[in-house]
Protein backbone atom coordinates (compact mmCIF):
# COMPACT_ATOMS: atom_id res chain seq x y z
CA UNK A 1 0.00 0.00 0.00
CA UNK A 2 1.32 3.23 -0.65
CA UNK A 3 0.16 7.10 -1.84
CA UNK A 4 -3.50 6.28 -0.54
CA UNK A 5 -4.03 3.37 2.22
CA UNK A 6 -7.54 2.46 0.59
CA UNK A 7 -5.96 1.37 -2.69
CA UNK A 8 -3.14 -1.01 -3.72
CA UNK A 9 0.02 -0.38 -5.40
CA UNK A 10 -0.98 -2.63 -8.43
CA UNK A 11 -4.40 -0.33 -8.89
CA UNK A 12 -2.14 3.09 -8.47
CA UNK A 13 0.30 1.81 -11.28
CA UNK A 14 -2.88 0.85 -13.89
CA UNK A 15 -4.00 4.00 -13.14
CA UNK A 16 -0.69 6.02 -13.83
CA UNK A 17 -0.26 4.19 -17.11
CA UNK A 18 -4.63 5.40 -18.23
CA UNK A 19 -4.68 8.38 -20.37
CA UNK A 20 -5.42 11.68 -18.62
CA UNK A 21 -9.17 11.96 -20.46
CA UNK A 22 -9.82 8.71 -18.92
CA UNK A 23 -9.21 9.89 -15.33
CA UNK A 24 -13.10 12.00 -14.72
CA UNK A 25 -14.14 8.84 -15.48
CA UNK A 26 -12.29 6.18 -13.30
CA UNK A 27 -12.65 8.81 -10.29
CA UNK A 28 -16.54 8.86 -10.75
CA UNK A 29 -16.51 4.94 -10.73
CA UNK A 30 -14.85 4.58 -6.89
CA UNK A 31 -15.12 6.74 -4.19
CA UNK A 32 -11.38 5.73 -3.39
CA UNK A 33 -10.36 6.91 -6.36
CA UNK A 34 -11.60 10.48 -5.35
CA UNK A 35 -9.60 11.12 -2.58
CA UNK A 36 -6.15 9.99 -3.98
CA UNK A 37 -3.73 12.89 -3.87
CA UNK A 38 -3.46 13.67 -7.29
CA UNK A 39 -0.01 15.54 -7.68
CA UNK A 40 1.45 11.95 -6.27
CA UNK A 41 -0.16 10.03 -9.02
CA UNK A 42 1.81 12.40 -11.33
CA UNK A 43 4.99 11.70 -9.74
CA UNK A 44 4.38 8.47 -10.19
CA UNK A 45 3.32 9.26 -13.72
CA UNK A 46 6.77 11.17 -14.48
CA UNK A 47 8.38 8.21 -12.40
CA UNK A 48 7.47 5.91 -15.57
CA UNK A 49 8.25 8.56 -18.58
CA UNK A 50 4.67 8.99 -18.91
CA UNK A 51 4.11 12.10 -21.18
CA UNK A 52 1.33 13.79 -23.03
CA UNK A 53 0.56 17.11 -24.79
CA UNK A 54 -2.54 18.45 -24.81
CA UNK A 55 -3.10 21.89 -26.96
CA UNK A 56 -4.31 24.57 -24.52
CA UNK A 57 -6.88 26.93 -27.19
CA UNK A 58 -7.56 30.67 -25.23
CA UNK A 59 -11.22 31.60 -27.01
CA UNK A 60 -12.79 34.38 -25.49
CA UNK A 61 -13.73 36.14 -21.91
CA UNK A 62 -12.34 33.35 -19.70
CA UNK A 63 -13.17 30.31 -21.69
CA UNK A 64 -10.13 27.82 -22.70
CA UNK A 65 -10.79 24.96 -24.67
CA UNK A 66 -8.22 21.96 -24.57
CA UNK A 67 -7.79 19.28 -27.65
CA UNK A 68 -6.17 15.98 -26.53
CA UNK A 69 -4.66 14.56 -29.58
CA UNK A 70 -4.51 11.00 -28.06
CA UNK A 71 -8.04 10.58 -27.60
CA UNK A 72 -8.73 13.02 -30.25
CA UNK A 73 -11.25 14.74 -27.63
CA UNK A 74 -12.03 18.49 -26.63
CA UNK A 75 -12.47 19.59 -23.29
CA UNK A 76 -13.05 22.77 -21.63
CA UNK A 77 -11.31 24.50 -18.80
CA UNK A 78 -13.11 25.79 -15.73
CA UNK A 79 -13.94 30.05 -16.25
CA UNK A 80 -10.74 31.46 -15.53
CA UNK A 81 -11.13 34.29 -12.92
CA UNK A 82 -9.48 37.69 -13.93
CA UNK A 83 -9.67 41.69 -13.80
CA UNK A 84 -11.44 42.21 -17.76
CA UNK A 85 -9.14 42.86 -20.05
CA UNK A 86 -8.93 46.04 -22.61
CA UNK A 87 -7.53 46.22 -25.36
CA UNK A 88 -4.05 47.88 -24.59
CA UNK A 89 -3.82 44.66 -22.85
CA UNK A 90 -0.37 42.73 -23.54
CA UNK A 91 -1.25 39.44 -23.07
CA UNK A 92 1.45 36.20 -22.85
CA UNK A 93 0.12 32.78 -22.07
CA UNK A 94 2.35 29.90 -21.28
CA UNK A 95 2.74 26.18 -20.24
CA UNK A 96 5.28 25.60 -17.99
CA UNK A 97 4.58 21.47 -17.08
CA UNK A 98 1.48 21.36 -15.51
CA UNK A 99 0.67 24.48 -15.31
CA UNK A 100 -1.14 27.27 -17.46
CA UNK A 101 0.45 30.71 -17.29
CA UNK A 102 -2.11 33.45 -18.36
CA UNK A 103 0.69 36.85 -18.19
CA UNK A 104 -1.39 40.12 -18.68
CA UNK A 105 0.73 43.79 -18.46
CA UNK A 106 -2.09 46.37 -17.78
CA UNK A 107 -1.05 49.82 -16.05
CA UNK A 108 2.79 49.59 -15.89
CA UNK A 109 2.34 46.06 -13.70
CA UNK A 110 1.95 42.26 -14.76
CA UNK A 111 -0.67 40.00 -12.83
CA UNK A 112 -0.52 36.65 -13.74
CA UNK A 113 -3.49 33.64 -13.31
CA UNK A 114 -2.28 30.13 -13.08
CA UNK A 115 -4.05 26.98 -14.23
CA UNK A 116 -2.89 23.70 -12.39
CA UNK A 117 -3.73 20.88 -14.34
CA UNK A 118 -3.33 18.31 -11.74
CA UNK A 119 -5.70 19.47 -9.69
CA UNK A 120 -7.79 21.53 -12.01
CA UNK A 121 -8.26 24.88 -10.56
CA UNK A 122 -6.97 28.77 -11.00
CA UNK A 123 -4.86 30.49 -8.65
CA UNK A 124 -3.37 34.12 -9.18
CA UNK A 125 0.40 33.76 -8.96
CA UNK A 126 3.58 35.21 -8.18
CA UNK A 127 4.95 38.00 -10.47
CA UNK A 128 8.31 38.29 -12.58
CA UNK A 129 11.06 40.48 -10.98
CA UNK A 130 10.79 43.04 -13.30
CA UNK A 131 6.88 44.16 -14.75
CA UNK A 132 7.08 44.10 -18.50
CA UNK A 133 5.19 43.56 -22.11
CA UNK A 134 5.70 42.74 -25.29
CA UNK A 135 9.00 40.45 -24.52
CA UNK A 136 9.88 37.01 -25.75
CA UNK A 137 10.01 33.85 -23.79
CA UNK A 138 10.58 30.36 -24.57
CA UNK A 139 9.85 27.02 -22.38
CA UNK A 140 11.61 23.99 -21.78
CA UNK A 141 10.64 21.76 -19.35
CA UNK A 142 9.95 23.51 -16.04
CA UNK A 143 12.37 26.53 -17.06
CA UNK A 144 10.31 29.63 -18.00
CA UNK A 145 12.41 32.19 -19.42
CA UNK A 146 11.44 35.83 -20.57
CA UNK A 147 13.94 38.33 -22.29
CA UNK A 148 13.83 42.35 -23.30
CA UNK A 149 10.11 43.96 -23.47
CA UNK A 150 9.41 47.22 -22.49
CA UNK A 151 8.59 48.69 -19.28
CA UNK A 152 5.95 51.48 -18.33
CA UNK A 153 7.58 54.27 -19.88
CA UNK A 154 8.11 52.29 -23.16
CA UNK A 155 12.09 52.00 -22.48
CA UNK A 156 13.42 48.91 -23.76
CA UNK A 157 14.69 46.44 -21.24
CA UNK A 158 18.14 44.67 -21.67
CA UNK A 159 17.16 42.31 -19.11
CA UNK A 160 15.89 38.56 -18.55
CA UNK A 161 13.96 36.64 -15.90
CA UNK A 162 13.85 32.64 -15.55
CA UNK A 163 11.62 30.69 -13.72
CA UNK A 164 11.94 27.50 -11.95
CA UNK A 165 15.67 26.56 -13.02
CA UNK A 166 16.05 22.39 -13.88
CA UNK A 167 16.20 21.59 -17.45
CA UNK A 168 18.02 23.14 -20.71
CA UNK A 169 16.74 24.31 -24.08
CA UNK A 170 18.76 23.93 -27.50
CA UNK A 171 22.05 22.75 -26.86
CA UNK A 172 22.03 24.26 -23.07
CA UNK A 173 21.36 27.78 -24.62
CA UNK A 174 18.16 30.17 -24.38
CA UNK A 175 17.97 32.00 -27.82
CA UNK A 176 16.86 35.84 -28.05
CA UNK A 177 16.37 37.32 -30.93
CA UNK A 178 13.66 39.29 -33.30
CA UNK A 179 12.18 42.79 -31.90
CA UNK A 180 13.10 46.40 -32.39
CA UNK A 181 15.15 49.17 -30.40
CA UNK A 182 14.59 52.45 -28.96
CA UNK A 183 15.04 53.77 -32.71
CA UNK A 184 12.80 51.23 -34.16
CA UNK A 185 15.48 49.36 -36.03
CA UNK A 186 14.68 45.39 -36.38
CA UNK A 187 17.34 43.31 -34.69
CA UNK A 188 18.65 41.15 -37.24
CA UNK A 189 21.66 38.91 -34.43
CA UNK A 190 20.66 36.58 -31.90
CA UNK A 191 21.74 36.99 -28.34
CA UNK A 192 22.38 33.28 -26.69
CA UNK A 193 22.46 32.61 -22.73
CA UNK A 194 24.23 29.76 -21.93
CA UNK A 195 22.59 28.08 -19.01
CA UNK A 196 25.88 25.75 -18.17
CA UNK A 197 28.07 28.90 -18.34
CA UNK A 198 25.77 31.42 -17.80
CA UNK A 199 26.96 33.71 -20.25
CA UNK A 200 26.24 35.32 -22.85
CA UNK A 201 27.29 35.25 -26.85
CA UNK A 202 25.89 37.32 -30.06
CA UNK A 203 25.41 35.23 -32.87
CA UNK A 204 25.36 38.03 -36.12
CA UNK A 205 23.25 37.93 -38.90
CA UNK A 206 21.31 35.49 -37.40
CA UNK A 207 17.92 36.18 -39.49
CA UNK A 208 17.56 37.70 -42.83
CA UNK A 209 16.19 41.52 -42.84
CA UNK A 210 12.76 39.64 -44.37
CA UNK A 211 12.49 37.55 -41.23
CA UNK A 212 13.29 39.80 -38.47
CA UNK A 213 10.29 42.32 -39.67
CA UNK A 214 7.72 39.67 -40.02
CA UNK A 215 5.23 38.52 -37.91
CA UNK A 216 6.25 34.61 -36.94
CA UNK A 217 5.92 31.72 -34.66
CA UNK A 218 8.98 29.79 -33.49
CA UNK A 219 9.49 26.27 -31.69
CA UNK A 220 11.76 23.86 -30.98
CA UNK A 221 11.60 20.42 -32.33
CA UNK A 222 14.28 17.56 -31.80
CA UNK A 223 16.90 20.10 -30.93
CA UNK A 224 16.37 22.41 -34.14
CA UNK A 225 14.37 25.40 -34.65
CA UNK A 226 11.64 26.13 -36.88
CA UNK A 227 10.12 29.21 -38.00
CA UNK A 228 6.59 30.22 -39.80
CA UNK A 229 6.34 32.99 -41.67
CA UNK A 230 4.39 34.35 -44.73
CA UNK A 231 7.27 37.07 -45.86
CA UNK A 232 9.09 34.96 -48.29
CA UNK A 233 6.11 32.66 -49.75
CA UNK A 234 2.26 33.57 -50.61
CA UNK A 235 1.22 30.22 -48.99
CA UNK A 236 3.18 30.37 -46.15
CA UNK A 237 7.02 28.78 -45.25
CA UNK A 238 7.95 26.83 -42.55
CA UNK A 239 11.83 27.11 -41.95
CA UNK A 240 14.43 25.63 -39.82
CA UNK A 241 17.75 26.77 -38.47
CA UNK A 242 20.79 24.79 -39.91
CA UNK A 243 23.22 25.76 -36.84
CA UNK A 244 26.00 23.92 -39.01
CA UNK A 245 26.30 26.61 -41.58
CA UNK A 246 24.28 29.33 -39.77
CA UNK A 247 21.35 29.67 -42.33
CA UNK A 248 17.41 29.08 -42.60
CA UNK A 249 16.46 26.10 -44.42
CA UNK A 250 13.08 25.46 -46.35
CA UNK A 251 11.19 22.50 -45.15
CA UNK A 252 7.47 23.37 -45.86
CA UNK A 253 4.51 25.36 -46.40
CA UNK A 254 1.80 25.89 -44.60
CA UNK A 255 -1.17 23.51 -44.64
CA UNK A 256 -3.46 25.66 -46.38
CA UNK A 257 -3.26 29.61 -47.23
CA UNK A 258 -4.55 31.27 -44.43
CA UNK A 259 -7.21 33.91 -44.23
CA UNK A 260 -4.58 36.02 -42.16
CA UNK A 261 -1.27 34.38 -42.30
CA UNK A 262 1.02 36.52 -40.16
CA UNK A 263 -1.40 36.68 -37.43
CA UNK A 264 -3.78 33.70 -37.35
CA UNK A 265 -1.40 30.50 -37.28
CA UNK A 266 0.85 29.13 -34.45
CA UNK A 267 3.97 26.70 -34.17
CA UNK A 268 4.74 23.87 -31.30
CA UNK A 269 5.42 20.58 -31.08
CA UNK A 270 4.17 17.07 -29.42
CA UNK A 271 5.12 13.05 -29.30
CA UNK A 272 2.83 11.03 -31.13
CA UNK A 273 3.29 8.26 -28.47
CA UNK A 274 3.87 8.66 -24.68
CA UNK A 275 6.51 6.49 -25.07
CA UNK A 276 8.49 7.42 -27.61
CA UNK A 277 11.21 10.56 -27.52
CA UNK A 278 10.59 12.18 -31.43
CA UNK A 279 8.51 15.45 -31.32
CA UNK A 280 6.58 16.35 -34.07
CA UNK A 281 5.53 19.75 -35.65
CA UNK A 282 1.96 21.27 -34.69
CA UNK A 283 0.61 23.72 -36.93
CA UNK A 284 -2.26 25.50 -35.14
CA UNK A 285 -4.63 28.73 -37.50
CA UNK A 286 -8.05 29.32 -38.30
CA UNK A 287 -9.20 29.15 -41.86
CA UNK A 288 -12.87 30.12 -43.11
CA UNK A 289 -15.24 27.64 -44.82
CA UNK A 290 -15.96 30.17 -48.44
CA UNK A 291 -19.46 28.49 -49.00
CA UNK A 292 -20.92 29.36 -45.38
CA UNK A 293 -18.33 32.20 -43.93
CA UNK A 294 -18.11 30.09 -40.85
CA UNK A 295 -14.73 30.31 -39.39
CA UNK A 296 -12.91 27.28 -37.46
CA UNK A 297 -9.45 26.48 -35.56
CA UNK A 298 -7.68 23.40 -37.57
CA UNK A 299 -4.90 21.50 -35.25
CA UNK A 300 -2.40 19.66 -38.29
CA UNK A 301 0.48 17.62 -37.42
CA UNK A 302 3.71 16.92 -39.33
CA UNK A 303 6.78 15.12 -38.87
CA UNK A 304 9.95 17.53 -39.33
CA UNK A 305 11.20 16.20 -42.62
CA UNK A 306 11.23 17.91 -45.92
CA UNK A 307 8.75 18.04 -47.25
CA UNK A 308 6.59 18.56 -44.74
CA UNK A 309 3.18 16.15 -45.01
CA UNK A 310 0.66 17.65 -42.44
CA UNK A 311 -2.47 15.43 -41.25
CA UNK A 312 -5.00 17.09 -39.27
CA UNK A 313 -5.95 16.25 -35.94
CA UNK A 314 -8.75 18.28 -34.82
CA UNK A 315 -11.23 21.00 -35.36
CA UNK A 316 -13.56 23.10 -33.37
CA UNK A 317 -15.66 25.95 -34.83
CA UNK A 318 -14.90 29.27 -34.10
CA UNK A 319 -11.08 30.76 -33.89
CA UNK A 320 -8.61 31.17 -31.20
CA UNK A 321 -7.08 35.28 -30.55
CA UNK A 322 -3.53 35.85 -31.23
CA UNK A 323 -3.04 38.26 -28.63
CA UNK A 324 -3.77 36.66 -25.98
CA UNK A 325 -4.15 32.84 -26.67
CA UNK A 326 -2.03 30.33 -28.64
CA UNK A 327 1.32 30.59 -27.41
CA UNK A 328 0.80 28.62 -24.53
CA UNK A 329 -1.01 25.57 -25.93
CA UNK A 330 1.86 23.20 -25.41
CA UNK A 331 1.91 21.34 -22.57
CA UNK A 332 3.75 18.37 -20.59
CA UNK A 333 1.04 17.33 -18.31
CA UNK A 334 3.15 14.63 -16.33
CA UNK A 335 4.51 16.84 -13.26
CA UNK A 336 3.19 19.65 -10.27
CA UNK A 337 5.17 22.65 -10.62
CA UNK A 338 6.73 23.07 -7.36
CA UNK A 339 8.59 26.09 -7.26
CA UNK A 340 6.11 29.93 -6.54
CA UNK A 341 8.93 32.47 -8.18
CA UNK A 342 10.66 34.21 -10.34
CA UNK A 343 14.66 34.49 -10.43
């Protein structure tokens, strides 16, 4: 006996290995199964390499909905509490493990709502060091990490916060690059922290003029990184990195031409099968039906070879908000994030 005295190892360990959209409805059939503390059965979940990625879809006043690709099933989220937004918002949402990040910069100061997955509830939570918008970040495991931005009075910041320190990103390094300075010149070098050394490097020339002004989404697949933009193609490009010969590499287009290209599509990544260690590309944008106007949010899949053959794995009417909804969808819902701050 062990985690919960009412229930045997052997029924813990069947349970652990059940997909997570299985769970409301093993709980319902035992009162037992209720009352098990849920952040151990995730340990135990992690314990055996147990991982799945569920897409995390912001739609509108509150409401999430989440695809699970598995299953190929929607849920929905419980409301999500906040102040209401406006539209100078600067919104940021992120998966960090477990947990939903929902970032908002409103009045010179960041409040941020957090999502456990685990146990299925929102809690505000602690704020980064330094209040900011319009920054990048990136994810990798439980490491949050957030670079440049602006703060109240519009001054660029030459500064970075990380959250939750364990894990490393591309080749131990956290790449920044893409944005503007104060004279609203588009940074065309990439700035790379080395988490081993923790140091920093400039890597020059590291996107094309075309690149650096467009509107894109960027993740990391098996170690490389891709891009999507629509500057360089009418239908839409997806590129990789070469870090061999410092260059970006054609490996795709889009799966269809989007209705708004630059703004309506997102990049990320998830494993096919919990047990195996290959990501694969996730194409996320909204595309509208000609005959009936109706618009709808199309999940595709592809793996990272040229060329790129995308399937599609789900749809849901309707269309998910740039600003403040996509770039969080990724998640790794094996582990409790145990660690309330920002460094």
């Amino acid at each position: 006996m062990s985690m919960n005295d009412m229930l045997p190892d052997s029924l813990l360990n069947l349970l652990a290995f059940c997909w997570r959209s299985d769970h409301p409805a093993i709980y319902s059939s035992n009162r037992a199964l209720q009352s098990i503390d849920k952040h151990a059965l995730f340990n135990l979940r992690k314990a055996n390499n147990l991982v799945e990625h569920w897409f995390l879809i912001y739609d509108t006043d509150g409401s999430w909905s989440v695809f699970d690709p598995y299953k190929n099933v929607w849920h929905t989220l419980p409301q999500m509490p906040f102040p209401p937004l406006t539209v100078s918002d600067d919104v940021t949402v992120m998966c960090v493990e477990a947990d939903l990040l929902f970032c908002v910069y409103n009045g010179g100061s960041n409040f941020i709502n957090k999502f456990e997955l685990v146990t299925n509830n929102w809690s505000p939570s602690a704020g980064m060091t330094v209040s900011r918008n319009l920054y990048g970040w990136a994810v990798a495991g439980n490491l949050a990490l957030v670079a440049g931005g602006a703060d109240s009075n519009t001054k660029p910041l030459a500064a970075a916060d990380m959250y939750d320190f364990d894990t490393a990103f591309v080749d131990n390094k956290f790449y920044v690059f893409g944005g503007e300075g104060e004279t609203g010149n588009f940074f065309t070098s990439a700035e790379l922290y080395d988490i081993g050394s923790k140091k920093w490097s400039v890597v020059e020339n590291f996107l094309p003029e075309n690149l650096a002004m467009a509107s894109k989404s960027i993740t990391v697949a098996n170690g490389n990184i891709y891009l999507a933009t629509a500057s360089t193609d009418p239908d839409g490009e997806v590129l990789m990195y070469d870090r061999t010969f410092g260059e970006w590499v054609f490996k795709g287009l889009f799966p269809y031409d989007l209705v708004r290209k630059t703004m309506d599509c997102k990049l990320s990544v998830y494993r096919p099968a919990r047990e195996q260690s290959v990501d694969r590309l996730v194409f996320i944008g909204t595309r509208m039906d000609p005959p009936t106007g109706q618009m709808a949010t199309e999940i595709y899949a592809a793996e990272p070879v040229e060329p790129l053959e995308w399937q599609l794995l789900g749809s849901k009417t309707g269309w998910f908000a740039p600003k403040t909804g996509l770039d969080g969808y990724y998640i790794r819902s094996i582990l409790p994030w145990n660690q309330q701050r920002w460094r």
